[in-house]
C-alpha atoms as a PDB file:
ATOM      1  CA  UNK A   1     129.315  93.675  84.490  1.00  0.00           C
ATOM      2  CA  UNK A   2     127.740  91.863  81.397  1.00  0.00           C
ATOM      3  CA  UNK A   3     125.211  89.372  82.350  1.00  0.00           C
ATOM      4  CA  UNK A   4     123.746  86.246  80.581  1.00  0.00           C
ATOM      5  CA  UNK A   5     120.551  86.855  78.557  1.00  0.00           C
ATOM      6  CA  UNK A   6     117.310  85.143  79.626  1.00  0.00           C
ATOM      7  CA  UNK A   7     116.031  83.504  76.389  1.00  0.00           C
ATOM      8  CA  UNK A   8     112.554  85.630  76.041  1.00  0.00           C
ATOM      9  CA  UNK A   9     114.633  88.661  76.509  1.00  0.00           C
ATOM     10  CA  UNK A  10     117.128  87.728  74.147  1.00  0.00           C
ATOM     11  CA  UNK A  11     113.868  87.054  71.763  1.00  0.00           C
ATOM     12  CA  UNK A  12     112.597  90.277  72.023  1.00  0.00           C
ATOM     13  CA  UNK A  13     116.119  91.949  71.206  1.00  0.00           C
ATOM     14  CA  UNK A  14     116.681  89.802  68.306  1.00  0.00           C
ATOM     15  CA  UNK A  15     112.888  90.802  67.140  1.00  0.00           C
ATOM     16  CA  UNK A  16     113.778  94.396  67.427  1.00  0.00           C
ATOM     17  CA  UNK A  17     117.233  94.439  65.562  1.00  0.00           C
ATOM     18  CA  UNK A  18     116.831  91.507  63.110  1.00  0.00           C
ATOM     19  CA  UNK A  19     120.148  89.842  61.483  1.00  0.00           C
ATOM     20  CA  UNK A  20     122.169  91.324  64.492  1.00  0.00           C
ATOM     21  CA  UNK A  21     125.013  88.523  66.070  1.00  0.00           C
ATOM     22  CA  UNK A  22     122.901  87.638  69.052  1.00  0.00           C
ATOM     23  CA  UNK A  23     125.327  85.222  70.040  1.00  0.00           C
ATOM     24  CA  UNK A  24     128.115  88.135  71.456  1.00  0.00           C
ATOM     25  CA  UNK A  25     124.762  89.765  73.237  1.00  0.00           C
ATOM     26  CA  UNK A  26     125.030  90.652  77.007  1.00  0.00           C
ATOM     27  CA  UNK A  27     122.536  91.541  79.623  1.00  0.00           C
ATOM     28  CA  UNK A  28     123.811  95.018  81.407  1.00  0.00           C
ATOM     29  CA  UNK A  29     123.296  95.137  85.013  1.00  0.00           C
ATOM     30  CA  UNK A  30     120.352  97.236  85.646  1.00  0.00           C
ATOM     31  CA  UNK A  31     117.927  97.700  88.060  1.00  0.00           C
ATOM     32  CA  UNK A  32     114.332  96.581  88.320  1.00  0.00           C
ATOM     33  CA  UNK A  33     112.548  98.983  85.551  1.00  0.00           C
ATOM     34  CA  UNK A  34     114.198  97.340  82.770  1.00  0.00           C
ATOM     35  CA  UNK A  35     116.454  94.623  80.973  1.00  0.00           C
ATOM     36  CA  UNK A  36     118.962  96.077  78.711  1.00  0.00           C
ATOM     37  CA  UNK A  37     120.614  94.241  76.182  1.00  0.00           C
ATOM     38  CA  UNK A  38     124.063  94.734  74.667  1.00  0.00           C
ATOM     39  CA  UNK A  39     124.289  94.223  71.264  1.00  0.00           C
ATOM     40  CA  UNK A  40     128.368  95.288  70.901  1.00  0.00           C
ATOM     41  CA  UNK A  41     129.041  97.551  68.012  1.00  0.00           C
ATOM     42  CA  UNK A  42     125.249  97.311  67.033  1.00  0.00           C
ATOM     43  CA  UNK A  43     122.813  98.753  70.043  1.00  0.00           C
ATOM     44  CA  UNK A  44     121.461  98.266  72.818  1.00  0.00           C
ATOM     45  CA  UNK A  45     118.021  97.172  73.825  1.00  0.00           C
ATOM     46  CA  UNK A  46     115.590  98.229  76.709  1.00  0.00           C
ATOM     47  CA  UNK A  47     113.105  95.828  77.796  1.00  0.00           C
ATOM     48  CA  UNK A  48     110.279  96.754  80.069  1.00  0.00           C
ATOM     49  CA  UNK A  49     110.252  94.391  83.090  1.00  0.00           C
ATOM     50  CA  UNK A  50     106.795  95.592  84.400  1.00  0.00           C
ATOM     51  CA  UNK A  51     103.776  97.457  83.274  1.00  0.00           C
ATOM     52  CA  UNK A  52     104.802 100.993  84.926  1.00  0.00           C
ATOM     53  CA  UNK A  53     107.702 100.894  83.272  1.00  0.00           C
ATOM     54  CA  UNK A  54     106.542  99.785  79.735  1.00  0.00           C
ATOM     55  CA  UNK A  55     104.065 103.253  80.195  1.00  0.00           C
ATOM     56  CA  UNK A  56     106.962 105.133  80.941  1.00  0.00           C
ATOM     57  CA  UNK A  57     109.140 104.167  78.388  1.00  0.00           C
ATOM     58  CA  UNK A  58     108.088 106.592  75.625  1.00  0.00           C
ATOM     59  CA  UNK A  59     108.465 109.343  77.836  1.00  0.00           C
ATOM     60  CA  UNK A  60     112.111 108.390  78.279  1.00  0.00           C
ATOM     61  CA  UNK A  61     112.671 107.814  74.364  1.00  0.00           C
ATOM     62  CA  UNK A  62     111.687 111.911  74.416  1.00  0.00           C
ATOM     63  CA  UNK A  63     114.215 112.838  76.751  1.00  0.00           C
ATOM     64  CA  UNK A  64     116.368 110.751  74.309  1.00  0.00           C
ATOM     65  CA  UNK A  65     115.588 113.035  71.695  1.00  0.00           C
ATOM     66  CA  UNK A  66     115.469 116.438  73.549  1.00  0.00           C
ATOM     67  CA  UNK A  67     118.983 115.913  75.012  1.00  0.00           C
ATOM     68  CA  UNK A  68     120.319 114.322  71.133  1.00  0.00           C
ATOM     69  CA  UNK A  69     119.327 117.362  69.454  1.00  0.00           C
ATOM     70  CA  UNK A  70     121.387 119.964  71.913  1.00  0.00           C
ATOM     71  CA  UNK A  71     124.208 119.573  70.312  1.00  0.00           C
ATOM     72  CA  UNK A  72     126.426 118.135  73.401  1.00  0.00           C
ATOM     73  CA  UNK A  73     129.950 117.467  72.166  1.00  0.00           C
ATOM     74  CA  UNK A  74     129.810 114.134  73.419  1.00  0.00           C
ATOM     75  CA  UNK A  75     127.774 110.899  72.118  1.00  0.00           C
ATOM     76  CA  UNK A  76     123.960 110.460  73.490  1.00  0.00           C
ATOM     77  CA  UNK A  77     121.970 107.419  72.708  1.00  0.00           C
ATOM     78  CA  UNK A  78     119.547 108.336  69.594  1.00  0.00           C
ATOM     79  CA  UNK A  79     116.223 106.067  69.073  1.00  0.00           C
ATOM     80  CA  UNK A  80     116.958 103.241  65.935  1.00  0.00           C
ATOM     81  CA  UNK A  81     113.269 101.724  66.367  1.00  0.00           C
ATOM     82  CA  UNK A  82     110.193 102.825  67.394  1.00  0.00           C
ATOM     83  CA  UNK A  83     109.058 101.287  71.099  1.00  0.00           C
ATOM     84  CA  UNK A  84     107.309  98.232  70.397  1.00  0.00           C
ATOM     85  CA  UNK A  85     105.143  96.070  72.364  1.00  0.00           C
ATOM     86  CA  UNK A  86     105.763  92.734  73.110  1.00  0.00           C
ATOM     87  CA  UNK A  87     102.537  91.308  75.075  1.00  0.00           C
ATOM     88  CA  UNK A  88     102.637  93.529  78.262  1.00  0.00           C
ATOM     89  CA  UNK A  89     106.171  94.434  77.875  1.00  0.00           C
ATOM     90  CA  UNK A  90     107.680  97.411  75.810  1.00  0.00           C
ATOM     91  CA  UNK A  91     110.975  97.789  74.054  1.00  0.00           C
ATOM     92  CA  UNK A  92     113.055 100.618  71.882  1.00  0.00           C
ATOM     93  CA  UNK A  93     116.501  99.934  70.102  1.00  0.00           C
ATOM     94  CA  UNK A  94     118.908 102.877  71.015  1.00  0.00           C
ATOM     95  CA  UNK A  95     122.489 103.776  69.122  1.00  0.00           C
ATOM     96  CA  UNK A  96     125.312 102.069  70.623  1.00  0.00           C
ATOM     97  CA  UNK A  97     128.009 104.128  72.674  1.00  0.00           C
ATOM     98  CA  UNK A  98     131.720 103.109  72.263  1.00  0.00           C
ATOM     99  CA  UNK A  99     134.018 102.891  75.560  1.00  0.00           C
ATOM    100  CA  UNK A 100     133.751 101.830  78.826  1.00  0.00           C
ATOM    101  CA  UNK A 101     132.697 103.579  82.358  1.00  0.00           C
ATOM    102  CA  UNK A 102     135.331 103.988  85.226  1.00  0.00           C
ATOM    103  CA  UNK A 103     135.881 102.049  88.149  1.00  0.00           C
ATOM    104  CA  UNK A 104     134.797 103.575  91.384  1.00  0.00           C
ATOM    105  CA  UNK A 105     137.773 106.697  92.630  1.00  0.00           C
ATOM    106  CA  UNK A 106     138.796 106.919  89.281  1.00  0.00           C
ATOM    107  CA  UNK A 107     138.816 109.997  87.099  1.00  0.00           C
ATOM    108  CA  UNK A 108     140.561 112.668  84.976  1.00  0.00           C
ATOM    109  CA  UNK A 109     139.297 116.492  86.740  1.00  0.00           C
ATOM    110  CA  UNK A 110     139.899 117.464  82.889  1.00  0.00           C
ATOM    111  CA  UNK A 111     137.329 115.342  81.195  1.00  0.00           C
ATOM    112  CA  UNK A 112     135.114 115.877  84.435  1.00  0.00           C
ATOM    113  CA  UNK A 113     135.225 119.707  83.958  1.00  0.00           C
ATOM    114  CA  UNK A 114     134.348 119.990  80.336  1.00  0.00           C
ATOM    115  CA  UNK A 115     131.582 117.239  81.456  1.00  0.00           C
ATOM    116  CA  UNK A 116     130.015 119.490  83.575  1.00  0.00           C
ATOM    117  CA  UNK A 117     130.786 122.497  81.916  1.00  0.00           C
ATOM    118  CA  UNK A 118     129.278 121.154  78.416  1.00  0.00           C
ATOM    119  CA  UNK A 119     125.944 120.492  80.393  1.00  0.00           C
ATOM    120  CA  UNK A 120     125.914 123.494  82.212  1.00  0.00           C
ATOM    121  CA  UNK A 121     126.060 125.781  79.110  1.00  0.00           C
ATOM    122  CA  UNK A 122     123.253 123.479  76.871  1.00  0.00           C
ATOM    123  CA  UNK A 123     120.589 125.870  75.854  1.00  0.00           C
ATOM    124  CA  UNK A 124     117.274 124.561  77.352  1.00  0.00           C
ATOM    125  CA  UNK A 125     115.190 124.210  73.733  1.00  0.00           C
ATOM    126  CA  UNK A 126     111.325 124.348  74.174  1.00  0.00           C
ATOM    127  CA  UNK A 127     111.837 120.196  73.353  1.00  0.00           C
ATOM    128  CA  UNK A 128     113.459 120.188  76.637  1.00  0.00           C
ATOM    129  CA  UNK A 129     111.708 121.992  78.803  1.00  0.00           C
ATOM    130  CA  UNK A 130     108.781 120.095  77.576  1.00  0.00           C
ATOM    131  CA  UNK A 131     110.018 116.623  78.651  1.00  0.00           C
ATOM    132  CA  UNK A 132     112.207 117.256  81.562  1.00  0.00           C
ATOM    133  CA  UNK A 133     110.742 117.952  85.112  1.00  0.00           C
ATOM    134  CA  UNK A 134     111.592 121.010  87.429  1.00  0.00           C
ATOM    135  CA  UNK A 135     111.591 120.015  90.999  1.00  0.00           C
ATOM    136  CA  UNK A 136     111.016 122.750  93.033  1.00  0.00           C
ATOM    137  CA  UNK A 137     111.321 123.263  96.641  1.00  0.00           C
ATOM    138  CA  UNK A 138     107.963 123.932  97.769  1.00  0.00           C
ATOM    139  CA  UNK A 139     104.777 122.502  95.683  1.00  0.00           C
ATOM    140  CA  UNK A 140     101.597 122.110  97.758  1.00  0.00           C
ATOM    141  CA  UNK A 141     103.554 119.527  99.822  1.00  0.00           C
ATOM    142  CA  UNK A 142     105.218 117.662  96.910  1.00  0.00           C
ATOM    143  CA  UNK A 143     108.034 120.121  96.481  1.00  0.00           C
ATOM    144  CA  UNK A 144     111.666 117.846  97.589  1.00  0.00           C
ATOM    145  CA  UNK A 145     111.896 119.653 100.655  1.00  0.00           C
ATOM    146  CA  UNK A 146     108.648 119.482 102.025  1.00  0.00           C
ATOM    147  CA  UNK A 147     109.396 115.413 101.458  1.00  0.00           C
ATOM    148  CA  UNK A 148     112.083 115.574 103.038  1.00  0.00           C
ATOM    149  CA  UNK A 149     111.650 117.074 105.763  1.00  0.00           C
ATOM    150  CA  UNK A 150     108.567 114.501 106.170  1.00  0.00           C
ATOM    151  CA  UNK A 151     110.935 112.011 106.350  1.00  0.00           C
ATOM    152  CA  UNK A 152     113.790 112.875 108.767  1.00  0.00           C
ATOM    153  CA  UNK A 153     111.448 112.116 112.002  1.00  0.00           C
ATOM    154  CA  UNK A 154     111.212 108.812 110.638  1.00  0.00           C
ATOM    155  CA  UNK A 155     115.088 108.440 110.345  1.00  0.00           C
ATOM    156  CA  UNK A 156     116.813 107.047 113.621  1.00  0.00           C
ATOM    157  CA  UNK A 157     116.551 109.691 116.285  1.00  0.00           C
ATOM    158  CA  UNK A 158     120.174 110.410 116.399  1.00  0.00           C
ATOM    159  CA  UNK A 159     120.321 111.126 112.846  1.00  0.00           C
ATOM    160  CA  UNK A 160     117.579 113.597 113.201  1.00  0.00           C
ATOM    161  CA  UNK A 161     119.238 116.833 114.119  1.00  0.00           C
ATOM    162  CA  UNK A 162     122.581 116.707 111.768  1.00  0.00           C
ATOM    163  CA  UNK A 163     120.215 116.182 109.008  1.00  0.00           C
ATOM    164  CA  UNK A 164     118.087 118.991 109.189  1.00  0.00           C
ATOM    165  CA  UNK A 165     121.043 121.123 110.005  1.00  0.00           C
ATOM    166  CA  UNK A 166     122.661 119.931 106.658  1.00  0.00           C
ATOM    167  CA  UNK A 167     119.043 120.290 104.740  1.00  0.00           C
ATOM    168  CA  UNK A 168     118.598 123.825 106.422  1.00  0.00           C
ATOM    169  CA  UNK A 169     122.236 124.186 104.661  1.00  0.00           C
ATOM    170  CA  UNK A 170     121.359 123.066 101.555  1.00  0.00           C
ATOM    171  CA  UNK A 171     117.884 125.542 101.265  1.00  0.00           C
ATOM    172  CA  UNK A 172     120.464 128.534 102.499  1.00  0.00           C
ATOM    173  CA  UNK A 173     121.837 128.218  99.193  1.00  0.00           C
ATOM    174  CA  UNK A 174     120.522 130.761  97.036  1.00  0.00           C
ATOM    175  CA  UNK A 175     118.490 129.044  93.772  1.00  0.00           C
ATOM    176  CA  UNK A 176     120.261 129.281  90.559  1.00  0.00           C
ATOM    177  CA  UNK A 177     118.999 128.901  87.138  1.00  0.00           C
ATOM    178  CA  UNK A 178     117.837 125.704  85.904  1.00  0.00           C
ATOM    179  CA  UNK A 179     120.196 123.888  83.878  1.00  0.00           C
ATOM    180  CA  UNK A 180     120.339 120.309  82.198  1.00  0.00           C
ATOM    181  CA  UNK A 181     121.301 117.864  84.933  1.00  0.00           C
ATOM    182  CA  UNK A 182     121.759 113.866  83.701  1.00  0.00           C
ATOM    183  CA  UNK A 183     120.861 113.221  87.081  1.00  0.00           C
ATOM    184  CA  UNK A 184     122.610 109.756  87.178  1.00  0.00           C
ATOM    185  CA  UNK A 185     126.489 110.796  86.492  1.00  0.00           C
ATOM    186  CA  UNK A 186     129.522 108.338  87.059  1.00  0.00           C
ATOM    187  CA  UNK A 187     130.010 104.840  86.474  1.00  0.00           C
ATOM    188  CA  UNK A 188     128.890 102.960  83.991  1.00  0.00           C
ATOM    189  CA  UNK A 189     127.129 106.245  82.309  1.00  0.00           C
ATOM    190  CA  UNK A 190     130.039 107.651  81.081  1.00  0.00           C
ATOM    191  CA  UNK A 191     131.945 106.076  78.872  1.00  0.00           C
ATOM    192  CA  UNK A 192     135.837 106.740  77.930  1.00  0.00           C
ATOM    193  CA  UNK A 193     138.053 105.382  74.791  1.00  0.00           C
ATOM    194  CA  UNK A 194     140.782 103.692  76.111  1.00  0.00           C
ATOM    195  CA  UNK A 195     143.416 106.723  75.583  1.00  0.00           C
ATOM    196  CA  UNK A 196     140.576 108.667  78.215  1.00  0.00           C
ATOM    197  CA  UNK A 197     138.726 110.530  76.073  1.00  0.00           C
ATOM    198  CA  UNK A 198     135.151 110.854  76.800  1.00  0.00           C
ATOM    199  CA  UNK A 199     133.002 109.264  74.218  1.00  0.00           C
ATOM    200  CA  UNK A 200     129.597 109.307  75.453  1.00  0.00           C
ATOM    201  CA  UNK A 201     126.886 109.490  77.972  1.00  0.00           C
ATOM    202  CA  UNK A 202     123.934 106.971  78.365  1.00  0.00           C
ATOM    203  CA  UNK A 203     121.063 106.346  80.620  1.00  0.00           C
ATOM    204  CA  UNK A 204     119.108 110.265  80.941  1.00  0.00           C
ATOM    205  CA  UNK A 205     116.199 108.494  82.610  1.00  0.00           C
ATOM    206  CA  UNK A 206     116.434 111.033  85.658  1.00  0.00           C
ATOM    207  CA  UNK A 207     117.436 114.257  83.713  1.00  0.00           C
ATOM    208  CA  UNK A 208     115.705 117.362  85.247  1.00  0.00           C
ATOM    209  CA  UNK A 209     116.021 121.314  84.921  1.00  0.00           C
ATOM    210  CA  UNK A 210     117.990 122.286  87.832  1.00  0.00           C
ATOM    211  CA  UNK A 211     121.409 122.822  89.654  1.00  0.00           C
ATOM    212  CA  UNK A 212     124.500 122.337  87.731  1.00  0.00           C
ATOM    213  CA  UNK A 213     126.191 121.154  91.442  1.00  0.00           C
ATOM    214  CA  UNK A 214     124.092 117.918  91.387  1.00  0.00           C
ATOM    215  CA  UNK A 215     126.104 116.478  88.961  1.00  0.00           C
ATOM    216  CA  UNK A 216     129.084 117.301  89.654  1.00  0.00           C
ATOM    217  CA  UNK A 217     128.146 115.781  93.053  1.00  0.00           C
ATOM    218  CA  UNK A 218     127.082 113.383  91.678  1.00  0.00           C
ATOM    219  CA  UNK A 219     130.531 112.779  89.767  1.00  0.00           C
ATOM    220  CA  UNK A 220     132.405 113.156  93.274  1.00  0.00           C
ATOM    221  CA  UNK A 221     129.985 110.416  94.545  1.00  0.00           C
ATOM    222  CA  UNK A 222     131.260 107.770  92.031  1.00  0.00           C
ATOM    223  CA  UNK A 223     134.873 109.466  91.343  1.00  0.00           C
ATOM    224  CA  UNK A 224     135.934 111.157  94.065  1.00  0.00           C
ATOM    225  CA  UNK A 225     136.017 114.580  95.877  1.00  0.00           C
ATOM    226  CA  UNK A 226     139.274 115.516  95.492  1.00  0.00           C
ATOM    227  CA  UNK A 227     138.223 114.614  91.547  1.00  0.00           C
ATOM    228  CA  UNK A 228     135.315 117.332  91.944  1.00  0.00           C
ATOM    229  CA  UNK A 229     137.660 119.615  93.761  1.00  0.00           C
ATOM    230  CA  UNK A 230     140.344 119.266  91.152  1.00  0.00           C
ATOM    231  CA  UNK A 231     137.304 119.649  87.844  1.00  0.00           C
ATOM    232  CA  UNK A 232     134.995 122.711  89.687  1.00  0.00           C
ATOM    233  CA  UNK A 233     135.417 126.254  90.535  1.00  0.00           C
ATOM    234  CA  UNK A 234     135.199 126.183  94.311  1.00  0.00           C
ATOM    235  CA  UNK A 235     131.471 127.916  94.174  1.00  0.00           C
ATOM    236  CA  UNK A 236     130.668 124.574  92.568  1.00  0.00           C
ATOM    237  CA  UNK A 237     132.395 122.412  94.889  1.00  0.00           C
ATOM    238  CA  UNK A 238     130.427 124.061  98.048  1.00  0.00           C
ATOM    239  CA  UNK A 239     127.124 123.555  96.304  1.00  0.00           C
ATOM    240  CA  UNK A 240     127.987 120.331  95.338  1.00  0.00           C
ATOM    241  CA  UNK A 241     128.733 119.743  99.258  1.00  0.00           C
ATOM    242  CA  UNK A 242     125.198 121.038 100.168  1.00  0.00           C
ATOM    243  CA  UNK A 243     123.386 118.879  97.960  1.00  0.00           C
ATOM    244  CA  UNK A 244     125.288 115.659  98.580  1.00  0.00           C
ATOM    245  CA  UNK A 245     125.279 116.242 102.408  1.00  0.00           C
ATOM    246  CA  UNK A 246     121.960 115.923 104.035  1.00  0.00           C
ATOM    247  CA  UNK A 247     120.668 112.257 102.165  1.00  0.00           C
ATOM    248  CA  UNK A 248     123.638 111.479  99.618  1.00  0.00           C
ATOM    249  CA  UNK A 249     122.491 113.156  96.201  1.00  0.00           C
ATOM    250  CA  UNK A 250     122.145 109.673  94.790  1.00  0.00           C
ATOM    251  CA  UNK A 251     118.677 109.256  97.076  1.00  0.00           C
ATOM    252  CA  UNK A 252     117.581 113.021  95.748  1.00  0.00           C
ATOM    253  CA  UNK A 253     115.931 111.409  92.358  1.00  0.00           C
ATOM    254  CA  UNK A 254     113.238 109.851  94.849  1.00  0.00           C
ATOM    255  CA  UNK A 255     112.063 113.159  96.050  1.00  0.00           C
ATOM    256  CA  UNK A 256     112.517 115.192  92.709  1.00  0.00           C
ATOM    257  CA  UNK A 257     109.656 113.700  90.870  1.00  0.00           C
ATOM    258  CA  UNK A 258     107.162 115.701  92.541  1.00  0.00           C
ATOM    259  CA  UNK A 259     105.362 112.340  93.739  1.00  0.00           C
ATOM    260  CA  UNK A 260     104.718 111.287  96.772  1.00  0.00           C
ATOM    261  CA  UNK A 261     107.230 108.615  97.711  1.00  0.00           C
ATOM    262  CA  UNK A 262     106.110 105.291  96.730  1.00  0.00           C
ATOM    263  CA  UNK A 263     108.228 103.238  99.549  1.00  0.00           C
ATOM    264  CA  UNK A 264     109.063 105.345 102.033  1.00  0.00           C
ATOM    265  CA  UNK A 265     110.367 102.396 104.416  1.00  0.00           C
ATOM    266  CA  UNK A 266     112.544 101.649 101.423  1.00  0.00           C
ATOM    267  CA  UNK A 267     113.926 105.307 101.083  1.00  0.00           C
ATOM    268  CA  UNK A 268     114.360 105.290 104.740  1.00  0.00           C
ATOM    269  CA  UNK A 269     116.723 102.011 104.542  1.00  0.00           C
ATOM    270  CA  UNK A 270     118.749 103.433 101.911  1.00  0.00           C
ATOM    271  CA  UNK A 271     119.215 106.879 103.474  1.00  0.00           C
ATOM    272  CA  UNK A 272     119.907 105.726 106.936  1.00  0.00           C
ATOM    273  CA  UNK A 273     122.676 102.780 104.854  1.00  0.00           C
ATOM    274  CA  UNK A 274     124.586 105.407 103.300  1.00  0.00           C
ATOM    275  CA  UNK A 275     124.149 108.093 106.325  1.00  0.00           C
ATOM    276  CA  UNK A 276     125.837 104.585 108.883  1.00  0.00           C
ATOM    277  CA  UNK A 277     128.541 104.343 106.008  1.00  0.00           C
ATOM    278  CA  UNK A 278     131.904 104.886 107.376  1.00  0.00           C
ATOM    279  CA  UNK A 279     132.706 108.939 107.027  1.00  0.00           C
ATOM    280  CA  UNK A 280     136.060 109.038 106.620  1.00  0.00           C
ATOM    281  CA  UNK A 281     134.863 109.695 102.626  1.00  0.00           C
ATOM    282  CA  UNK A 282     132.639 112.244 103.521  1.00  0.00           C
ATOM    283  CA  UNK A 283     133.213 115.827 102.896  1.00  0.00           C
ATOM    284  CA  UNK A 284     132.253 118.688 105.440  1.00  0.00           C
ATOM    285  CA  UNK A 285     131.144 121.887 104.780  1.00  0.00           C
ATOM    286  CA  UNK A 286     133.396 124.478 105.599  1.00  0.00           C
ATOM    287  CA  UNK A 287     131.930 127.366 107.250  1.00  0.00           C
ATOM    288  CA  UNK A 288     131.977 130.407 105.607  1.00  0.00           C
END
């Protein structure tokens, strides 16, 4: 939902895309990296909101342009200005994307399936594997695994054992190549016309190299299983299952970066929240 735009934000947009009708802008609701502001029909704006994220912010302008030039048959956000500093903030102008995202449990297993299938088959360009991380498993202690298996004896006690079980699960699976994964699928990411066709796909802040299955968990996170079910091959499903299982996949982009977790107590909240959720949505892994 389109917010109001604080006035120094709204400055900054209007000093990025001069002669553009700031008066129909809108603040998107984002979290606490950056402000991004809607300029319908026109572009829209990323603000820095702090100084991490104003150094990162070239980085993701990259992955902008890596994941633009391969030729997905869908739109991508391409650069219009160069990032620009504003006093300790930084801000680009990117292309703007026509249609809407879907509400939560709502999606077509066609358009899902060519989603998935049109990232799965992108050829990874030198470009890309230049600008998008590869989390691996093990590395020196910063692999995801290794961090998360730090972390489950700090989750309540009675959580301990079904997690590991499912995370011993999820490292059964055998590797697969790397593959471009948007990382942040669903909602307001991906954007339909109103007759359903998919138009575009914003936001690649957490792309990585790596299993096709974590998006299309990640689509049966915001759309639905029996979406996934209906879009995948059943080999995709399962591995879908394993990754979403142990944490929810939408925590995994903490312990891909190959960083030590910054707020651990934080991760811990949010993983124990969504592991106390009620179940009733939550697939099982079917034994083989």
């Amino acid at each position: 939902m389109a917010q109001p735009v604080p006035a120094d934000v709204l400055e900054i947009a209007e000093a990025l895309v001069p002669g553009s009708a700031v008066d129909s802008a809108r603040l998107a609701t984002q979290g606490n990296m950056h402000h991004v502001v809607l300029l319908p029909g026109v572009a829209a704006v990323r603000i820095s909101k702090r100084p991490d994220s104003a150094a990162e912010l070239p980085r993701r302008v990259e992955i902008l342009r890596a994941v633009a030039a391969a030729g997905l048959p869908f739109a991508v956000p391409e650069q219009l200005t160069p990032v620009t500093t504003f006093g300790d903030r930084a801000a680009v102008a990117v292309s703007w994307i026509d249609g809407e995202g879907l509400p939560e449990g709502v999606g077509d297993p066609a358009a899902f399936g060519s989603l998935l299938t049109a990232l799965r088959e992108v050829e990874i360009s030198p470009e890309l594997e230049a600008v998008l991380h590869r989390p691996r498993r093990y590395a020196n202690g910063l692999g995801w695994a290794e961090i998360l298996r730090e972390v489950i004896p700090q989750l309540p006690e009675g959580w301990q054992p079904c997690v590991q079980q499912r995370l011993d699960a999820l490292l059964a699976l055998k590797e697969v190549p790397a593959r471009l994964v948007h990382g942040d699928l669903g909602g307001s990411n991906v954007h339909f016309d109103t007759s359903g066709k998919l138009t575009g796909v914003l936001d690649w802040d957490l792309a990585i190299l790596g299993d096709p299955a974590i998006d299309a968990a990640l689509v049966a996170s915001w759309h639905g299983w029996d979406v996934l079910r209906a879009a995948a091959d059943e080999e995709t499903f399962r591995r879908a299952q394993a990754w979403n299982d142990p944490i929810g996949v939408e925590h995994l982009h903490a312990v891909f970066t190959g960083k030590p977790l910054s707020r651990v107590d934080g991760f811990v909240r949010a993983v124990v929240a969504w592991l106390e959720r009620p179940a009733s949505g939550l697939p099982e892994i079917p034994d083989s």
